[in-house]
Protein backbone atom coordinates (compact mmCIF):
# COMPACT_ATOMS: atom_id res chain seq x y z
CA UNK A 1 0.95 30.27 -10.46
CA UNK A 2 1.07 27.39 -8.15
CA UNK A 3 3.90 27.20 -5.18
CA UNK A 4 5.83 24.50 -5.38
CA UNK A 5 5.36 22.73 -1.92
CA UNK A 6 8.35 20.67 0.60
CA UNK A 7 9.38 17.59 -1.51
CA UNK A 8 9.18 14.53 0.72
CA UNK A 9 12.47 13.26 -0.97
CA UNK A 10 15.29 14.78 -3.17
CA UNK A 11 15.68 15.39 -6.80
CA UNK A 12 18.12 12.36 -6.60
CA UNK A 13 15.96 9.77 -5.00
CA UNK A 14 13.46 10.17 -7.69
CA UNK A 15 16.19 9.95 -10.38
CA UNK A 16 16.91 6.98 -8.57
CA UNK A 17 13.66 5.94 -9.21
CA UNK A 18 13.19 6.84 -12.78
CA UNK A 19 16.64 4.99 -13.88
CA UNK A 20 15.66 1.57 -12.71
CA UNK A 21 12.35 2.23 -14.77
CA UNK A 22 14.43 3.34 -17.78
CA UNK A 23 16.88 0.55 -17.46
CA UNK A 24 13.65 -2.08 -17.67
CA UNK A 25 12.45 -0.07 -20.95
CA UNK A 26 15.57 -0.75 -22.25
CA UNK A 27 15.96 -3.93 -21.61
CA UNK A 28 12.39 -4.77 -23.46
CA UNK A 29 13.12 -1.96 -26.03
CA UNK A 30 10.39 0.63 -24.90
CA UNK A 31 10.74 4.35 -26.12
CA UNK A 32 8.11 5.98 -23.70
CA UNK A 33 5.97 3.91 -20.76
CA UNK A 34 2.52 5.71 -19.55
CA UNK A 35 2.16 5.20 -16.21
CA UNK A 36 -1.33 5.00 -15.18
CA UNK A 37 -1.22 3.28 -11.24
CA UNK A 38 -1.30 5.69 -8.58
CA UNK A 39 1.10 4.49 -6.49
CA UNK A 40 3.39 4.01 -9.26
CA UNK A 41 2.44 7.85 -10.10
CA UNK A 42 3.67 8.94 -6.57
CA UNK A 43 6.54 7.03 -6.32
CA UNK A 44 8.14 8.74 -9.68
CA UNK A 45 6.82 11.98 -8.59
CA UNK A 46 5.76 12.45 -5.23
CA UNK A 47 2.52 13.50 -6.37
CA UNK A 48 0.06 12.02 -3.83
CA UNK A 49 -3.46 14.05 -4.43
CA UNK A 50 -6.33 11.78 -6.03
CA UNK A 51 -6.61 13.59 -9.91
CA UNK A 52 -8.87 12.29 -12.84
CA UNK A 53 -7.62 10.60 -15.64
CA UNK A 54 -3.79 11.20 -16.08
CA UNK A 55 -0.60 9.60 -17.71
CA UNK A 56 2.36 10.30 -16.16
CA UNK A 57 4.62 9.46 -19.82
CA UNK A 58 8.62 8.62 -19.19
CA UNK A 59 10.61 9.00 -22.37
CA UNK A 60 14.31 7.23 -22.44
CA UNK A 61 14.88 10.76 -24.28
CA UNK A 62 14.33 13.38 -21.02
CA UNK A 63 15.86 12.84 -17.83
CA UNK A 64 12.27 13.86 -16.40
CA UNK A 65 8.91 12.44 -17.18
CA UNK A 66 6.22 14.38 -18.57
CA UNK A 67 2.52 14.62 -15.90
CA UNK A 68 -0.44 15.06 -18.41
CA UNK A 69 -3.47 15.45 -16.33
CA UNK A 70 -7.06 18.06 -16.39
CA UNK A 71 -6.50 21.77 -16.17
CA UNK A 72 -7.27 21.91 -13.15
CA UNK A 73 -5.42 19.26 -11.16
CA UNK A 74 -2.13 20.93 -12.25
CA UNK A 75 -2.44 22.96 -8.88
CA UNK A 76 -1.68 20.26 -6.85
CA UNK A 77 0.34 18.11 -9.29
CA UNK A 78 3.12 21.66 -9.41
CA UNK A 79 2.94 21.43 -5.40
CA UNK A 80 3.46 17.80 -4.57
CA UNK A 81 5.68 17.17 -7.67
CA UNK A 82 9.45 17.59 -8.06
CA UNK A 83 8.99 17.63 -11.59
CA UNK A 84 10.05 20.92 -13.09
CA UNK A 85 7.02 22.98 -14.36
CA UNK A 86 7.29 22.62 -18.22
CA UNK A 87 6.80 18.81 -17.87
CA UNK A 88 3.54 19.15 -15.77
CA UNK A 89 1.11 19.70 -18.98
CA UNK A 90 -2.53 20.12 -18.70
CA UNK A 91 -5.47 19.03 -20.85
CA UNK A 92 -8.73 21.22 -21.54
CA UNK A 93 -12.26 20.79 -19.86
CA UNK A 94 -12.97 19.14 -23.58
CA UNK A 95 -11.70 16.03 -22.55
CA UNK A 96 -13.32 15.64 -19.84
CA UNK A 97 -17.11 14.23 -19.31
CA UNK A 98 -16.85 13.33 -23.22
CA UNK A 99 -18.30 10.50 -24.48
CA UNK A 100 -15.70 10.27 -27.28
CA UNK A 101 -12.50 11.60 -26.57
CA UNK A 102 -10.76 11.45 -22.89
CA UNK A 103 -7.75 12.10 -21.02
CA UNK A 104 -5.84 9.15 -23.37
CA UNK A 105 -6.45 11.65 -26.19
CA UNK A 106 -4.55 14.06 -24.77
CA UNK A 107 -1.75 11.78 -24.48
CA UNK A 108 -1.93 10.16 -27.68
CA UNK A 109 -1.73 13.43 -29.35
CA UNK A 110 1.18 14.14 -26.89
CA UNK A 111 3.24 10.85 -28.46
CA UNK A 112 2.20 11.90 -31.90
CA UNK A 113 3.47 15.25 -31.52
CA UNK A 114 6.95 13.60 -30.22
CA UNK A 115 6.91 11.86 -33.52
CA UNK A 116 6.19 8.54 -31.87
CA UNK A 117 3.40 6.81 -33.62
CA UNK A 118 5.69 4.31 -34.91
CA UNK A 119 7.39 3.30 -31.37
CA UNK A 120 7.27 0.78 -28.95
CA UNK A 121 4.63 1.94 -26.08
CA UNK A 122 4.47 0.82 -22.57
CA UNK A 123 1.24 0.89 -21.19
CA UNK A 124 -0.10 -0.52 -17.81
CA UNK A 125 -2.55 -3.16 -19.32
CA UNK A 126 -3.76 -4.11 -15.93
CA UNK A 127 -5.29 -1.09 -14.87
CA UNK A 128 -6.73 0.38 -18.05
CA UNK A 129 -10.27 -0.32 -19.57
CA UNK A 130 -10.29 -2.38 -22.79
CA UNK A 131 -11.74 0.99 -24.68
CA UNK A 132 -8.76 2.44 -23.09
CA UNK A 133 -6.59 -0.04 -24.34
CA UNK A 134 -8.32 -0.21 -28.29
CA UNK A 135 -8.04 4.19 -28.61
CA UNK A 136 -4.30 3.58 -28.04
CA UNK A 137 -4.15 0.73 -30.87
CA UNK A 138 -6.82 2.49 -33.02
CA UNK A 139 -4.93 6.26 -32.60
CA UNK A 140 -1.51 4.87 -32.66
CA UNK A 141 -1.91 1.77 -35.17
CA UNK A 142 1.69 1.52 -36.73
CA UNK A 143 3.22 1.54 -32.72
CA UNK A 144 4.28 -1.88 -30.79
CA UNK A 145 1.99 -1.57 -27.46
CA UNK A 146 3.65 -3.38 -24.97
CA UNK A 147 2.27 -4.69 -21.81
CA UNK A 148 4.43 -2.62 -18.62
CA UNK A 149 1.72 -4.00 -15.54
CA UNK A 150 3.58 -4.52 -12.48
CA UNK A 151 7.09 -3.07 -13.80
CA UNK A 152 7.41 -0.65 -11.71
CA UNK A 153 5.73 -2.68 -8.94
CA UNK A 154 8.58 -4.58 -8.77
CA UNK A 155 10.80 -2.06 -8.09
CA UNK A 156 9.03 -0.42 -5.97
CA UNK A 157 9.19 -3.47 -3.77
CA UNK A 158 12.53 -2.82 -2.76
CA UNK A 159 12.67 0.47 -0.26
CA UNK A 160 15.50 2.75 -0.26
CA UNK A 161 16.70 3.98 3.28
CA UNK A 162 14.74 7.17 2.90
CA UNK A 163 11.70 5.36 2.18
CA UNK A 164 12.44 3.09 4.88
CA UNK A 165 12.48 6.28 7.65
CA UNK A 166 9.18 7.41 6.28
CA UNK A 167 7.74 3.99 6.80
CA UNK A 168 8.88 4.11 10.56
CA UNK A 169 6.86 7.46 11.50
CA UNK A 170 3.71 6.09 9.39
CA UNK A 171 4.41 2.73 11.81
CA UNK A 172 4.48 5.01 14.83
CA UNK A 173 1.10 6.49 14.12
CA UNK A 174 -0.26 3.12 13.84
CA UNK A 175 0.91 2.07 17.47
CA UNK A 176 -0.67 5.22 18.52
CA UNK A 177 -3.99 4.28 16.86
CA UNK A 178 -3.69 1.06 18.39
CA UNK A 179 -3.00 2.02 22.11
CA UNK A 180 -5.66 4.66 21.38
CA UNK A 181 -8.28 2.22 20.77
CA UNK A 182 -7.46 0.08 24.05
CA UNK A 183 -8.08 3.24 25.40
CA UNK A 184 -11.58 4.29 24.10
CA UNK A 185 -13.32 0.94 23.83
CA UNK A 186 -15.58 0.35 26.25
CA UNK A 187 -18.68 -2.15 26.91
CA UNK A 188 -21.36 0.51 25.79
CA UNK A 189 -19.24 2.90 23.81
CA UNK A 190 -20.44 2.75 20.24
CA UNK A 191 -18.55 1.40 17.63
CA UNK A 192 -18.73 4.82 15.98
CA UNK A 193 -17.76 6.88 18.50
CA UNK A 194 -14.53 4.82 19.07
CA UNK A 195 -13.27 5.01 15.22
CA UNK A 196 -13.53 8.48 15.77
CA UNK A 197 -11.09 8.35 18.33
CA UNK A 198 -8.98 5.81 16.70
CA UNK A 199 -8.77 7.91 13.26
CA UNK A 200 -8.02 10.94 15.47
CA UNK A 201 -5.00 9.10 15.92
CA UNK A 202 -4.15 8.35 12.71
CA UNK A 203 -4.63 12.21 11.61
CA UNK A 204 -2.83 13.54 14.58
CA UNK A 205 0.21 11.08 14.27
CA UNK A 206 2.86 10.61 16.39
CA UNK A 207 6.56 11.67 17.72
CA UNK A 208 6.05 14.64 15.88
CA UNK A 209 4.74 13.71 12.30
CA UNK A 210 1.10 14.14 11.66
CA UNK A 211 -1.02 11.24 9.15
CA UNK A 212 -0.96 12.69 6.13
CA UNK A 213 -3.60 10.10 4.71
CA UNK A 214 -6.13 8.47 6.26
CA UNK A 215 -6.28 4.72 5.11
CA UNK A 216 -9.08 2.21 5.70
CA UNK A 217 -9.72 1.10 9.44
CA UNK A 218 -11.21 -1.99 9.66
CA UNK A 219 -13.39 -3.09 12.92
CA UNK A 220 -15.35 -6.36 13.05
CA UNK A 221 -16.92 -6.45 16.65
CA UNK A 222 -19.22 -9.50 18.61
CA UNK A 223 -20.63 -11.62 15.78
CA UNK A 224 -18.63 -10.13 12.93
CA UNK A 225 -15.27 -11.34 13.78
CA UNK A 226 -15.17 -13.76 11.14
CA UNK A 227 -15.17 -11.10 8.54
CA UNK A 228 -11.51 -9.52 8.36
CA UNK A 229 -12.67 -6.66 5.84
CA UNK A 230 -15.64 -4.94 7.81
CA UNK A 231 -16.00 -1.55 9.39
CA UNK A 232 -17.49 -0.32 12.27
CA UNK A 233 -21.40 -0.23 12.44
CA UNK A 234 -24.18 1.47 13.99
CA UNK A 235 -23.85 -0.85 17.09
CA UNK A 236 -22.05 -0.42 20.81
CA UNK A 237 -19.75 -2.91 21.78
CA UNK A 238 -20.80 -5.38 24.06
CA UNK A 239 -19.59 -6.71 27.71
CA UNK A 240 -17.38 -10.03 27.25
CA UNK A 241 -17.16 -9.22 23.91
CA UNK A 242 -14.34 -9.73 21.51
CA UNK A 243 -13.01 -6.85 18.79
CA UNK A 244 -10.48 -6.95 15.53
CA UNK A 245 -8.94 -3.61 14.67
CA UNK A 246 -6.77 -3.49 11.96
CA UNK A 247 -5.62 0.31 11.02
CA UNK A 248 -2.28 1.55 9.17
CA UNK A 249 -0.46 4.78 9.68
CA UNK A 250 0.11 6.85 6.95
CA UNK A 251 3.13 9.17 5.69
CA UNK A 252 2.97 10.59 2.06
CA UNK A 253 1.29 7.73 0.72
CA UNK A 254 3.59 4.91 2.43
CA UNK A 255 1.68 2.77 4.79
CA UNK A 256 2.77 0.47 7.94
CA UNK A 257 -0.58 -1.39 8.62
CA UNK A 258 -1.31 -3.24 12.39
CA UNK A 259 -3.31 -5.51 13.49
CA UNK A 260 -4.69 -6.29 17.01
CA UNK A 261 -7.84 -8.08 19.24
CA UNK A 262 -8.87 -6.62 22.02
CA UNK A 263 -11.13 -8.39 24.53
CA UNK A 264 -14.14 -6.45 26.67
CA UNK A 265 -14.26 -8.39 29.79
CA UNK A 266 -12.09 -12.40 30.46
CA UNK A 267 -11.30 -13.46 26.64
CA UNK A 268 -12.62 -17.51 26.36
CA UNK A 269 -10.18 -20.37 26.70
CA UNK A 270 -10.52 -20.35 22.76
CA UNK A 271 -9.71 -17.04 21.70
CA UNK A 272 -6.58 -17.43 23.95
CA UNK A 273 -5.53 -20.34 22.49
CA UNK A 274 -6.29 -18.97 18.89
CA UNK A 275 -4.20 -15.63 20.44
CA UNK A 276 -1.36 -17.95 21.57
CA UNK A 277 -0.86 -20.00 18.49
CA UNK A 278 -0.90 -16.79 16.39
CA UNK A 279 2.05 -15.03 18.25
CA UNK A 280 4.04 -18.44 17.69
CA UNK A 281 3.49 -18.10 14.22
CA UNK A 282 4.43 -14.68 14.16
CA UNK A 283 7.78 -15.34 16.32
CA UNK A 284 8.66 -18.52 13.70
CA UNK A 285 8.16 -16.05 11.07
CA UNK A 286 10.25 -13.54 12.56
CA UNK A 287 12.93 -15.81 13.00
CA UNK A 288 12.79 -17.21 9.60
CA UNK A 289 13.01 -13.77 7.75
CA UNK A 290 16.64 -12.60 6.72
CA UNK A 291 17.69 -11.83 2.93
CA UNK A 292 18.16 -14.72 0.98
CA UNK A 293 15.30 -16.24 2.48
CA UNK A 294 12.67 -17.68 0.29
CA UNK A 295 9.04 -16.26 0.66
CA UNK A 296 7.48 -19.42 0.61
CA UNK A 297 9.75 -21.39 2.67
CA UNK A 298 9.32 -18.42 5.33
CA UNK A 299 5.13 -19.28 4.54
CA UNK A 300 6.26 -22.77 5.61
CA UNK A 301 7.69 -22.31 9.21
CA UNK A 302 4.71 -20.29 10.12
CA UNK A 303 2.01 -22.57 8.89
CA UNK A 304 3.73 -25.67 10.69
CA UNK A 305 4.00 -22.95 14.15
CA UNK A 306 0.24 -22.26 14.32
CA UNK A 307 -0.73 -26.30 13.22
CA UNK A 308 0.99 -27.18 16.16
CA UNK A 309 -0.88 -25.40 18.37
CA UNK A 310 -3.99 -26.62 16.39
CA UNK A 311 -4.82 -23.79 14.16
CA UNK A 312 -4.87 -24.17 10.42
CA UNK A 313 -4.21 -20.71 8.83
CA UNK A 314 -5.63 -20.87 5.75
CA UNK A 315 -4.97 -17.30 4.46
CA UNK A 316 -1.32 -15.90 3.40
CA UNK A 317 1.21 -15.28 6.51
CA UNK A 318 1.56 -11.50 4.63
CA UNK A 319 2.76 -9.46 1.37
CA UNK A 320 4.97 -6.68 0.69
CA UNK A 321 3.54 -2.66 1.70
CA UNK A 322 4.66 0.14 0.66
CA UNK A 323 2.87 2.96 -1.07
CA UNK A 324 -1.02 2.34 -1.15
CA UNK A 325 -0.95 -0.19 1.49
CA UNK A 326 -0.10 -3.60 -0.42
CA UNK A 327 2.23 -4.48 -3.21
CA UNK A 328 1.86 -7.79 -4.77
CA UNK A 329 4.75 -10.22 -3.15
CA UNK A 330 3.20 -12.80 -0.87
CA UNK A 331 4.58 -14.39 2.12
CA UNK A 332 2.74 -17.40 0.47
CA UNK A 333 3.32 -21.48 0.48
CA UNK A 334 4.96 -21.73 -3.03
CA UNK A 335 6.07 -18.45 -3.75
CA UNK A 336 9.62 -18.35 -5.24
CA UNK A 337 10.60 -14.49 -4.36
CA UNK A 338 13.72 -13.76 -2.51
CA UNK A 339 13.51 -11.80 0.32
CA UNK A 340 15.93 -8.84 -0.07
CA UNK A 341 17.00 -6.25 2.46
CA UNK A 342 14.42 -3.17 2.94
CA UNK A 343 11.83 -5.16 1.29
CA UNK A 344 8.87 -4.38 3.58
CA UNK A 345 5.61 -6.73 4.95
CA UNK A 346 3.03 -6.75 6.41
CA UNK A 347 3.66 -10.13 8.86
CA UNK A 348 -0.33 -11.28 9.08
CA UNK A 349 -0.92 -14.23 10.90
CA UNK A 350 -4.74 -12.90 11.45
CA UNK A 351 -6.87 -16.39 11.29
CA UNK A 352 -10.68 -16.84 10.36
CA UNK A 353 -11.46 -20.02 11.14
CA UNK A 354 -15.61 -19.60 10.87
CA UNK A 355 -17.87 -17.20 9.63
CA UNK A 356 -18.56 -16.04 12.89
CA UNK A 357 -14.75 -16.77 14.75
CA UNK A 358 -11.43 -15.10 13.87
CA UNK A 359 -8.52 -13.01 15.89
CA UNK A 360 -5.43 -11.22 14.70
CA UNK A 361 -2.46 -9.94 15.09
CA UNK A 362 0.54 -8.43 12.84
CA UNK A 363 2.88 -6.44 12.71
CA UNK A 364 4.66 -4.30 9.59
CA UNK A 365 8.31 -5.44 9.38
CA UNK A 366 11.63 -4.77 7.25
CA UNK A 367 13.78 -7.50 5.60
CA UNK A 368 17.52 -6.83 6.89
CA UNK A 369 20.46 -9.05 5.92
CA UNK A 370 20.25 -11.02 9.03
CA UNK A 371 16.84 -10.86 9.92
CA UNK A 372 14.04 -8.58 10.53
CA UNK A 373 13.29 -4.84 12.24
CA UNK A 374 9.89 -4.58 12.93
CA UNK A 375 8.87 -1.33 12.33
CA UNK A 376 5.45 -1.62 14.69
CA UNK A 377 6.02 -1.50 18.29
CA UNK A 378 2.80 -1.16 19.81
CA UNK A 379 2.00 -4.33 22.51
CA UNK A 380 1.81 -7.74 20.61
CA UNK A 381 -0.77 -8.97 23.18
CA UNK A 382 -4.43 -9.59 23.41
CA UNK A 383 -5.90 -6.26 24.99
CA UNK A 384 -8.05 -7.68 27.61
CA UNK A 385 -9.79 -4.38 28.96
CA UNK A 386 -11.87 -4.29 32.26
C-alpha cells in the first residue's frame, strides 16, 4: 500500500478550500461538482503528479471529496493527497485506451451509484471535450448539468498566508535562475548550454527549498526578440547581442514567474530607452496597486508611464499567478476586478514593439492593503555583461 507522503498544507487549509467551493454549489443549487482542471485538482488536494483522465467529485454530502482516477495513478494520488484513503477510488485498465467507454464512465457510474442521476451536476464545461460533455447528458439524462468553469478559479485567486509563503521560496528560485543566467551567458556560449545552467537553478532552488517543478523557460536571443514565447535554439549567442529570459520558480505547483534582458556587450541607445520606459511603468504600477484598487485603472497609470517615454505597450501590464503559472484576472485597460489583499501578479510590462524588437522586465508581486510586496528580488536592471 502506498505511503502517504509530507502534506504541503494542513487538513484545515484544504477544508478551507473545499467550503468556499461548497458555499458556491449552494448558492447555484449544485449537489456534486467534478472537477476536471489540474490546478483546481491540486489546490483541493494537493495532488500535483500529471494522471490520465480523472474527476476529482465534491459532494455537499461528505466533508471530503472523492479522487476517481486509473488504477494505477492511485500511487501517487495516496502520497501527494490529504484525502483519506477510502475517497481515493480507482478505475480498471478497461477504461482506458477504449474507444467507447472512458474515465467519465467511471464517474458516471460513481453518481449513479450515489443515487444521483436526477441531481444538479457541476461540470467544468471549459475544459472537457464536447463527447465528454454529451456521455454525461446521454448517461445521466434526467440530471440538471450545470456549467462550474472558472468557479473555483476564482477562488483560487485569492491566496491564503500559507500559500502566500510558498509563493515566496518559488520567487526565490526564480532570482536565482535569473542571477544564474547573467552568470553563464556569454558571447559564444550556446543557447543550450546556458538553459542548462539556468534550469539547474530552477531544480536546485534556493535558501534551502529545492524546485519541485520545472516550468517553461522562455529565451528569445539576437533576431528573435520580438517573439515573447520562444525557447532557446540550436544557436550561440552572439557579441553585442541582446537576450529575453523569462523563467518562474516553482514550489508544489505555485509559480512566481520573472522576467529580465540581458545585454552581451554596450546595449543601443534604443533598447535603453525601451529598458527605461519599462521600469517607469513598472514603478507607476507599483505605486498604483493597494486593495481596493481597480485592475483596469491600475492598467491605466502604467500605459500613460511607458507613452510618456514613447513606448506604446500594447499587451496587458499582467494577470493573477498562482498554481500553474496564470489564473485568468488581467491587469487589463477595462477590467472591473478589485484588487484584494494576497491576490498575486505577475507585473509584465515586457513590450514587443516589432517582429524582430522587444525587451522585458517583471516582477511577481502580492496585493497588500496599502500597496504591494514584491515577492521577486532579483536586480530590476538591464544585465549588460562584458
Amino acid at each position: 500500500m502506498a505511503v502517504k507522503g509530507p502534506q504541503v498544507f494542513p487538513r484545515s487549509e484544504y477544508m478551507r478550500r473545499l467550503t468556499a467551493v461548497k458555499t458556491k454549489m449552494t448558492e447555484r443549487n449544485i449537489t456534486a461538482v467534478m472537477i476536471t482542471e489540474s490546478p483546481h485538482i491540486t489546490y483541493l488536494t494537493g495532488a500535483i503528479a500529471p494522471c490520465d483522465l480523472r474527476g476529482l467529485i465534491v459532494l455537499l454530502s461528505q466533508e471530503e471529496p472523492v479522487f476517481i482516477l486509473r488504477w494505477l495513478d492511485v500511487a501517487v494520488a495516496v502520497q501527494e493527497a490529504y484525502l483519506d484513503r477510502d475517497n481515493i477510488i480507482s478505475y480498471s485498465e478497461e477504461f482506458v485506451g477504449n474507444p467507447n467507454i472512458n474515465g467519465y464512465d467511471a464517474v458516471i457510474d460513481f453518481l449513479l451509484e450515489l443515487g444521483l442521476g436526477k441531481a444538479a451536476i457541476g461540470l467544468e464545461l471549459c475544459n472537457l471535450t464536447v463527447n465528454s460533455v454529451e456521455k454525461f447528458k446521454t448517461r445521466l439524462p434526467h440530471s440538471r448539468i450545470k456549467d462550474f468553469s472558472h468557479e473555483v478559479e476564482r477562488i483560487r485567486t485569492l491566496k491564503s498566508n500559507l500559500e502566500i509563503e510558498v509563493m515566496r521560496q518559488a520567487a526565490a528560485i526564480s532570482d536565482a535562475a535569473v542571477l544564474r543566467a547573467s552568470e553563464v551567458m556569454r558571447p559564444d556560449v550556446r543557447e543550450a548550454d546556458a538553459i542548462a545552467e539556468i534550469v539547474g537553478a530552477l531544480a536546485r532552488g534556493a535558501n534551502g527549498y529545492v524546485g519541485t517543478g520545472i516550468a517553461a523557460v522562455y529565451l528569445a536571443a539576437t533576431s528573435r526578440v520580438g517573439n515573447p514565447h520562444t525557447t532557446w535554439s540550436e544557436d550561440s549567442f552572439q557579441r553585442r547581442s541582446q537576450i529575453n529570459l523569462e523563467v518562474a520558480g516553482v514550489r508544489h505547483g505555485y509559480h512566481a514567474p520573472i522576467c529580465r534582458t540581458y545585454s552581451l556587450g554596450k546595449p543601443s541607445d534604443r533598447l535603453r530607452r525601451m529598458h527605461e520606459a519599462q521600469l517607469a511603468g513598472l514603478e507607476a504600477g507599483l505605486n498604483a496597486i493597494r486593495g481596493g484598487a481597480i485592475s483596469g485603472e491600475v492598467a491605466k497609470v502604467i500605459h500613460s508611464a511607458t507613452e510618456k517615454l514613447g513606448f506604446e505597450k500594447r499587451s496587458r501590464a499582467g494577470y493573477a499567478i498562482g498554481i500553474d503559472w496564470m489564473e485568468s484576472t488581467s491587469l487589463k485597460l477595462g477590467d472591473s476586478t478589485i484588487l484584494q489583499p494576497n491576490m498575486t501578479f505577475h507585473l509584465h510590462l515586457g513590450s514587443w514593439v516589432e517582429e524582430d524588437f522587444g525587451c522585458v522586465v517583471s516582477e511577481s508581486i502580492r496585493v497588500t492593503e496599502t500597496g504591494v510586496e514584491v515577492l521577486t528580488k532579483a536586480p530590476r536592471k538591464l544585465f549588460v555583461i562584458g
